[in-house]
Protein backbone atom coordinates (compact mmCIF):
# COMPACT_ATOMS: atom_id res chain seq x y z
CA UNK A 1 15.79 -2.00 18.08
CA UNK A 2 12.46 -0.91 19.44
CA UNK A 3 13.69 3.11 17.63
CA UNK A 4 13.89 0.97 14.56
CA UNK A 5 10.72 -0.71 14.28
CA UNK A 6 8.57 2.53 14.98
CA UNK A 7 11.13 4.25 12.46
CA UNK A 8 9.96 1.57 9.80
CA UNK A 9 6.24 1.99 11.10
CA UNK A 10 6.29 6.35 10.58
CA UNK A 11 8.12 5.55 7.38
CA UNK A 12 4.78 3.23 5.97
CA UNK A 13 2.68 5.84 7.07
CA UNK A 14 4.76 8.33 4.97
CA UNK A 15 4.74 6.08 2.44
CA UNK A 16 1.28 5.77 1.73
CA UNK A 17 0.58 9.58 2.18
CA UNK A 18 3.09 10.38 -0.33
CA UNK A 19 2.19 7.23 -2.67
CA UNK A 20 -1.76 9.15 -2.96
CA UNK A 21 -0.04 12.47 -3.42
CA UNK A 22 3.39 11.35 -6.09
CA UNK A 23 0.40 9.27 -7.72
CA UNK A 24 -1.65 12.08 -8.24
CA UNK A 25 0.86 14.36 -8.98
CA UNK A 26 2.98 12.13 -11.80
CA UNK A 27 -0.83 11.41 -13.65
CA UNK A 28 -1.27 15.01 -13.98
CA UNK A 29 2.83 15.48 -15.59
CA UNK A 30 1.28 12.35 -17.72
CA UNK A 31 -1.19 13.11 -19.38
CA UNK A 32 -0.16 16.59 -20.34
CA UNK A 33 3.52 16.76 -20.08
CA UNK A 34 2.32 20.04 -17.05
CA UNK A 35 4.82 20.53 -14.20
CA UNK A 36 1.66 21.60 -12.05
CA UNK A 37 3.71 23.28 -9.09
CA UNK A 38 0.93 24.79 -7.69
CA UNK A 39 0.08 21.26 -6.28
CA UNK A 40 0.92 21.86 -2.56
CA UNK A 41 -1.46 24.45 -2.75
CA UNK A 42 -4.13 22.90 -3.88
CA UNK A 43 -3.59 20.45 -0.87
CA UNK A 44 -3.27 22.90 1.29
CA UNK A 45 -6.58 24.42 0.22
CA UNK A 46 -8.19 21.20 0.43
CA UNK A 47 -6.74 20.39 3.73
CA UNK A 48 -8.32 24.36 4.76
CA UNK A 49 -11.97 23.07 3.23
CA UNK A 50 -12.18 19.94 4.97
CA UNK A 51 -10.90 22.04 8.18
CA UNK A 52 -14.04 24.16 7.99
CA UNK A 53 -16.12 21.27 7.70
CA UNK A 54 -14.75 19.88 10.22
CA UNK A 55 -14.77 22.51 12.57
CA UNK A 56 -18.61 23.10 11.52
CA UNK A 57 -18.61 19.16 13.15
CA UNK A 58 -18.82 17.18 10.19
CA UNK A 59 -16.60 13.67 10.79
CA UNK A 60 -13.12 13.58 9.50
CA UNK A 61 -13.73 11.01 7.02
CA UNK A 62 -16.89 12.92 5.74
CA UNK A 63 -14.34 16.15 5.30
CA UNK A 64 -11.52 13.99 3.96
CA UNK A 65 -13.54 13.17 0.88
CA UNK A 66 -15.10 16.81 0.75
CA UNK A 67 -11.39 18.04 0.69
CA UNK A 68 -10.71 15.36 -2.13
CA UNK A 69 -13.85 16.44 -4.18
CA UNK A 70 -12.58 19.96 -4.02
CA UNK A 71 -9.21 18.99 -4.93
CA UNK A 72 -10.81 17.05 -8.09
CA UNK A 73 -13.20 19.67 -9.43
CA UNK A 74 -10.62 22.32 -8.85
CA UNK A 75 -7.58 21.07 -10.39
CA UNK A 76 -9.88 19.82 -13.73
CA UNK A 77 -10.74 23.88 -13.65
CA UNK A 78 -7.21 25.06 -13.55
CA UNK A 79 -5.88 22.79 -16.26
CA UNK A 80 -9.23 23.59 -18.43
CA UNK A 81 -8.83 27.13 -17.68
CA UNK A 82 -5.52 28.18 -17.26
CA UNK A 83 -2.70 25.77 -18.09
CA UNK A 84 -4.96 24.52 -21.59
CA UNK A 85 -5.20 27.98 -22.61
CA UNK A 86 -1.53 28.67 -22.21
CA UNK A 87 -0.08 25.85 -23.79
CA UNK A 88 -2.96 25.98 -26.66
CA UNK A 89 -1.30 29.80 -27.51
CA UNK A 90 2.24 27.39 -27.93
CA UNK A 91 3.51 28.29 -24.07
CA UNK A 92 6.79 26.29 -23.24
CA UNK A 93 7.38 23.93 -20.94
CA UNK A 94 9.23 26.64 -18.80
CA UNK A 95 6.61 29.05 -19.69
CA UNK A 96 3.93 26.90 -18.14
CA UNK A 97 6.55 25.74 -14.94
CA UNK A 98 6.51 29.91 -14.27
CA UNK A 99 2.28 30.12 -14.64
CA UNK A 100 2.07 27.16 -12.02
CA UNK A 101 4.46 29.23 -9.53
CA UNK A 102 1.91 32.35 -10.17
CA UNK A 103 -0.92 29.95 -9.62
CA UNK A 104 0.27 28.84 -6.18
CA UNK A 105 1.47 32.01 -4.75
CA UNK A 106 -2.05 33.27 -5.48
CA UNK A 107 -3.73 30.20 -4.11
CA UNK A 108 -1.43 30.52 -1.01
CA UNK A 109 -2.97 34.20 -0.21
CA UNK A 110 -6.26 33.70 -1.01
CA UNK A 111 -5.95 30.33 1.99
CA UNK A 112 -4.15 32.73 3.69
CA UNK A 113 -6.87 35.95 3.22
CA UNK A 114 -9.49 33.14 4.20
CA UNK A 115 -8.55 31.38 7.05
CA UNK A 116 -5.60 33.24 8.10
CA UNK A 117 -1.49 32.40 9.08
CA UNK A 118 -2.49 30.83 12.41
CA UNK A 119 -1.86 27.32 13.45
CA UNK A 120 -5.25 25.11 12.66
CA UNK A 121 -5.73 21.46 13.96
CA UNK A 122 -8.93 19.02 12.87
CA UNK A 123 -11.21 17.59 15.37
CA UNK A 124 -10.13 13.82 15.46
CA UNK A 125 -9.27 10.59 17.75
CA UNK A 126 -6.26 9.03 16.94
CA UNK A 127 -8.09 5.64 18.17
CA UNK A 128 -7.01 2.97 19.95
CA UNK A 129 -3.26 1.30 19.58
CA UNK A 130 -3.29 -1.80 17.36
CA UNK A 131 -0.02 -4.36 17.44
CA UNK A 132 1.19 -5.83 14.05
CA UNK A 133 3.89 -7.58 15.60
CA UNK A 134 6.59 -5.24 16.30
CA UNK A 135 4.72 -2.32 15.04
CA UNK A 136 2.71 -0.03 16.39
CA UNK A 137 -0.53 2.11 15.28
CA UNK A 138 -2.88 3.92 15.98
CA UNK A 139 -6.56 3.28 14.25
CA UNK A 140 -6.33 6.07 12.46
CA UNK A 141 -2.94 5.31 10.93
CA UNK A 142 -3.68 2.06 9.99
CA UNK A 143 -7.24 3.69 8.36
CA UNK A 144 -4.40 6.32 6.81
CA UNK A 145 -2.38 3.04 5.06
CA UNK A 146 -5.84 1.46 4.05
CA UNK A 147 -6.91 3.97 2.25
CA UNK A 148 -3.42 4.91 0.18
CA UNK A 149 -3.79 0.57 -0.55
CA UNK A 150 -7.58 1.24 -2.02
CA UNK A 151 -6.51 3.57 -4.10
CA UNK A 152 -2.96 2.17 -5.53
CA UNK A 153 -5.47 -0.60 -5.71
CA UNK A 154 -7.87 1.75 -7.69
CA UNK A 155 -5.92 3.45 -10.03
CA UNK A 156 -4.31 0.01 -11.32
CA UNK A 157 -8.19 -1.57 -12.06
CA UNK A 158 -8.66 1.88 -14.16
CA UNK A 159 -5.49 1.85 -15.99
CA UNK A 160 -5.07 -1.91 -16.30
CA UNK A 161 -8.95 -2.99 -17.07
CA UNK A 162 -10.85 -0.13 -17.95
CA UNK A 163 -11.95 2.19 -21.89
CA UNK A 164 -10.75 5.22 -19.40
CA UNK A 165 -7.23 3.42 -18.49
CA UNK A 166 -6.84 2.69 -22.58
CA UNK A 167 -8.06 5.92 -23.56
CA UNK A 168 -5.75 7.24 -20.79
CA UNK A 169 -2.71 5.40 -22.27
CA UNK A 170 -3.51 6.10 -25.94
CA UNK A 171 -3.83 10.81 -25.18
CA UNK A 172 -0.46 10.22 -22.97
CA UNK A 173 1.42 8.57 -25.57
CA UNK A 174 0.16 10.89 -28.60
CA UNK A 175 -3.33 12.68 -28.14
CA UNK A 176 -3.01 13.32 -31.64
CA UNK A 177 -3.04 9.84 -33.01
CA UNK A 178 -5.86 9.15 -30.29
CA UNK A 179 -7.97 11.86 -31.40
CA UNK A 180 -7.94 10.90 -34.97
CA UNK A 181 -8.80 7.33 -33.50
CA UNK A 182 -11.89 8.77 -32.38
CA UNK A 183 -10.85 9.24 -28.69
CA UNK A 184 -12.42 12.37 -27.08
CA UNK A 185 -8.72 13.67 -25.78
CA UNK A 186 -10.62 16.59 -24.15
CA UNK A 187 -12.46 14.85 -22.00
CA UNK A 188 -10.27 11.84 -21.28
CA UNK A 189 -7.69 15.12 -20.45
CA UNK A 190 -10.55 15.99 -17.94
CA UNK A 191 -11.44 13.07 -16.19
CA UNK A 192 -7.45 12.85 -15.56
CA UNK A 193 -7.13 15.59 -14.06
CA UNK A 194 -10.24 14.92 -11.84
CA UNK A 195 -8.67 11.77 -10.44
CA UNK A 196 -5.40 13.20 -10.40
CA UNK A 197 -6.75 16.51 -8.43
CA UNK A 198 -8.92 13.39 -6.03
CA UNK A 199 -5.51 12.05 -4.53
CA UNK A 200 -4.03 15.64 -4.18
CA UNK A 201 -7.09 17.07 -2.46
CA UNK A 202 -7.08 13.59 -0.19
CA UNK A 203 -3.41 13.47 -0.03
CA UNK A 204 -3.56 17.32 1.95
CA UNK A 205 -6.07 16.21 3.91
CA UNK A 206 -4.47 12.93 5.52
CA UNK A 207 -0.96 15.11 5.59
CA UNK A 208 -2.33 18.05 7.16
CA UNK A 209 -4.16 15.13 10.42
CA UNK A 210 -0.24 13.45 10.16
CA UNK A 211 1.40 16.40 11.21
CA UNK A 212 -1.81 17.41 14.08
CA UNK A 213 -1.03 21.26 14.10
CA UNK A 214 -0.58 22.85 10.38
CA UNK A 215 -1.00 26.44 8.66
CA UNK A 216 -1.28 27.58 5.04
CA UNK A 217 2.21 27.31 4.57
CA UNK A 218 2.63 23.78 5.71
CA UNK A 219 2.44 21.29 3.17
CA UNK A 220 5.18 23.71 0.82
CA UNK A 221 8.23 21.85 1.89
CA UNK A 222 6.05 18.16 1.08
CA UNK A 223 6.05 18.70 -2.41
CA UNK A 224 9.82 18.31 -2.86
CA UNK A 225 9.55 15.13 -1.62
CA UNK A 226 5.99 14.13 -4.04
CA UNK A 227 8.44 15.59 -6.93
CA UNK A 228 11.64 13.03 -5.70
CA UNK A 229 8.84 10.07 -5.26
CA UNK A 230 7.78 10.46 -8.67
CA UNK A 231 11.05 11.14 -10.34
CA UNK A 232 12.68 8.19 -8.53
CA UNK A 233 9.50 6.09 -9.54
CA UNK A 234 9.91 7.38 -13.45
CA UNK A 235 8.53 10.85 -14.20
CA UNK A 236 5.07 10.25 -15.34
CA UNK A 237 4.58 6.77 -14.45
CA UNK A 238 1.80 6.21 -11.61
CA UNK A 239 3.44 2.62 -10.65
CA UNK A 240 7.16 4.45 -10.52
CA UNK A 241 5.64 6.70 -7.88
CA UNK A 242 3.60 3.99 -6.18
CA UNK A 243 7.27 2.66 -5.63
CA UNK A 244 9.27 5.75 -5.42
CA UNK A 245 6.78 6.74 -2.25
CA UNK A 246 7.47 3.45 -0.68
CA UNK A 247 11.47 4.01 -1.00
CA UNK A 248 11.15 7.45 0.01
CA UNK A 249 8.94 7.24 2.77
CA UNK A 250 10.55 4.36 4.84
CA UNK A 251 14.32 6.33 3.68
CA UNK A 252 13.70 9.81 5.14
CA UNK A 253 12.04 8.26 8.33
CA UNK A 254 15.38 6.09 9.05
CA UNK A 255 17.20 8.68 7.91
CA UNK A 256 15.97 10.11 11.01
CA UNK A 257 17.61 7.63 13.26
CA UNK A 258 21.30 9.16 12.29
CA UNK A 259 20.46 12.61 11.25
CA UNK A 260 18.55 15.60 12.91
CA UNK A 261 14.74 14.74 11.82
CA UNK A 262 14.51 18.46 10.31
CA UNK A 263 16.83 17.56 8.07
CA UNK A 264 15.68 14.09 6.66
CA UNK A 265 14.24 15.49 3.58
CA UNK A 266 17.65 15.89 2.41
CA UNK A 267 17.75 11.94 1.94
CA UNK A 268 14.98 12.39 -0.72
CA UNK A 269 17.23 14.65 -2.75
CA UNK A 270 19.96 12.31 -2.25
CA UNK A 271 18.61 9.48 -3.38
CA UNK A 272 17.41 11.36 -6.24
CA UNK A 273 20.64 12.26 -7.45
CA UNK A 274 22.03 8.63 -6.99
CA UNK A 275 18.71 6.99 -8.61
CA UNK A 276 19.56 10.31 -11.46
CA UNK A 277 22.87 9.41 -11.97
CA UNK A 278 22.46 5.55 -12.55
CA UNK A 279 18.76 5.02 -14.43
CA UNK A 280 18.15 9.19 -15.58
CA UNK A 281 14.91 7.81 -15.83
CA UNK A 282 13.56 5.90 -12.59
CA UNK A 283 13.64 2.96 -11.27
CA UNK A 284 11.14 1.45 -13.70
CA UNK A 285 13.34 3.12 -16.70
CA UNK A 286 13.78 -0.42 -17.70
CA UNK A 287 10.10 -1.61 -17.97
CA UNK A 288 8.36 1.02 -19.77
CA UNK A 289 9.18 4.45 -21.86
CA UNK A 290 9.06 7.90 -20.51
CA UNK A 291 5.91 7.85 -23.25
CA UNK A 292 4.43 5.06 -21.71
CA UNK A 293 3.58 6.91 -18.57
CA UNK A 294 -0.11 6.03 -17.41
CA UNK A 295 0.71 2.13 -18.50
């Protein structure tokens, strides 16, 4: 029983990693229909950029939000700059899929070029234990889960109550209609992709301190399971993936309990193909559109 419970606790702390980066990730295939499978890597060099602060003896938390600022600034560049320009000269969706695999490769070598292949770790305390009945964490896990609940918390008061959430809705569901309403599509793109690129750059940083020890090639294999989290949740909808995470996360960490623990990813591509063959379009198929996808 006591396996169990910390199975259930690793799998919340999954969740809510994956919940920032599916979020993130499924805002981005929103708002501009982009595949962006360069995303890993632009965790992984955010993750890198916090790790030199870090090591130059900022605090964790200080770096955390460095590695998310990078993450925002440079994933509003790459759409601006690379994936707009392509699709603008009529690229197709497969065309643009191929562009973000040329992206990442050369983001991986350039992390690689910088701060070399070698195993890295971030100065940190994992705190003191805290009991929540059964379950067990550590300070910094339970400041891990905090912050993924601030911002599921924060991205619902923007979509739900805010011009940007409308504005967001409105360029998702036709940014042609909502630039002949008067809606600066451009922009609103923009400031998407800025939040969007915020939880990816965060997302690598809280993965990279999860696993202790990591390298430039580290958080490749985590964006299969952001991809199943947000095509369980609904493609393109940010509440899908807020759910999708949570099923995911606590699934591959029981998972554990009855498989070898390398192989529990292969749950998330299981359930994927189950939650594929019975609602094609996520679990929240039934509440919302595929159009729909920042409601």
């Amino acid at each position: 029983m006591s396996v169990l419970i910390s199975s259930i606790g690793f799998g919340l702390i999954s969740a809510a990693i994956l919940a920032i980066a599916s979020v993130g990730f499924t805002m981005q295939f929103g708002i501009t229909s982009i595949l962006n499978l360069a995303y890993a890597d632009v965790m992984t060099a955010a993750a890198f950029v916090a790790y030199s602060l870090n090591k130059a003896g900022l605090d964790i938390w200080v770096c955390a939000g460095a590695g998310a600022l990078f993450g925002a600034v440079f994933s509003m560049l790459l759409n601006r700059f690379v994936y707009a320009q392509f699709a603008r000269r009529g690229t197709s969706a497969v065309g643009l899929v191929i562009v973000s695999i040329g992206i990442g490769l050369i983001i991986q070598y350039v992390v690689v070029i910088i701060w070399s292949p070698n195993f890295v770790s971030y100065r940190l305390s994992q705190g003191s234990t805290v009991q929540l009945g059964s379950l067990v964490f550590t300070t910094l896990q339970l400041t891990v889960i905090g912050i993924s609940v601030v911002t599921m918390i924060a991205v619902h008061l923007v979509l739900a109550y805010t011009k940007l959430g409308r504005a967001m809705r409105a360029t998702a569901v036709n940014a042609s209609l909502a630039r002949d309403c008067g809606i600066a599509t451009n922009r609103i793109v923009d400031l998407a992709w800025l939040i969007s690129g915020a939880m990816c750059g965060l997302a690598g940083v809280i993965f990279a301190m999860s696993i202790i020890s990591f390298t430039p090639s580290s958080e490749q294999g985590f964006l299969v399971v952001v991809i199943a989290a947000a095509v369980v949740g609904g493609i393109g909808k940010p509440y899908g993936a807020m759910l999708g995470a949570l099923v995911l996360g606590l699934a591959t960490e029981l998972a554990a309990l009855v498989i070898n623990p390398a192989y529990k990813d292969v749950v998330a591509f299981l359930l994927l193909a189950i939650v594929l063959l019975i609602r094609p379009r996520g679990i929240l198929s039934g509440l919302a559109t595929r159009e729909e996808v920042v409601a």
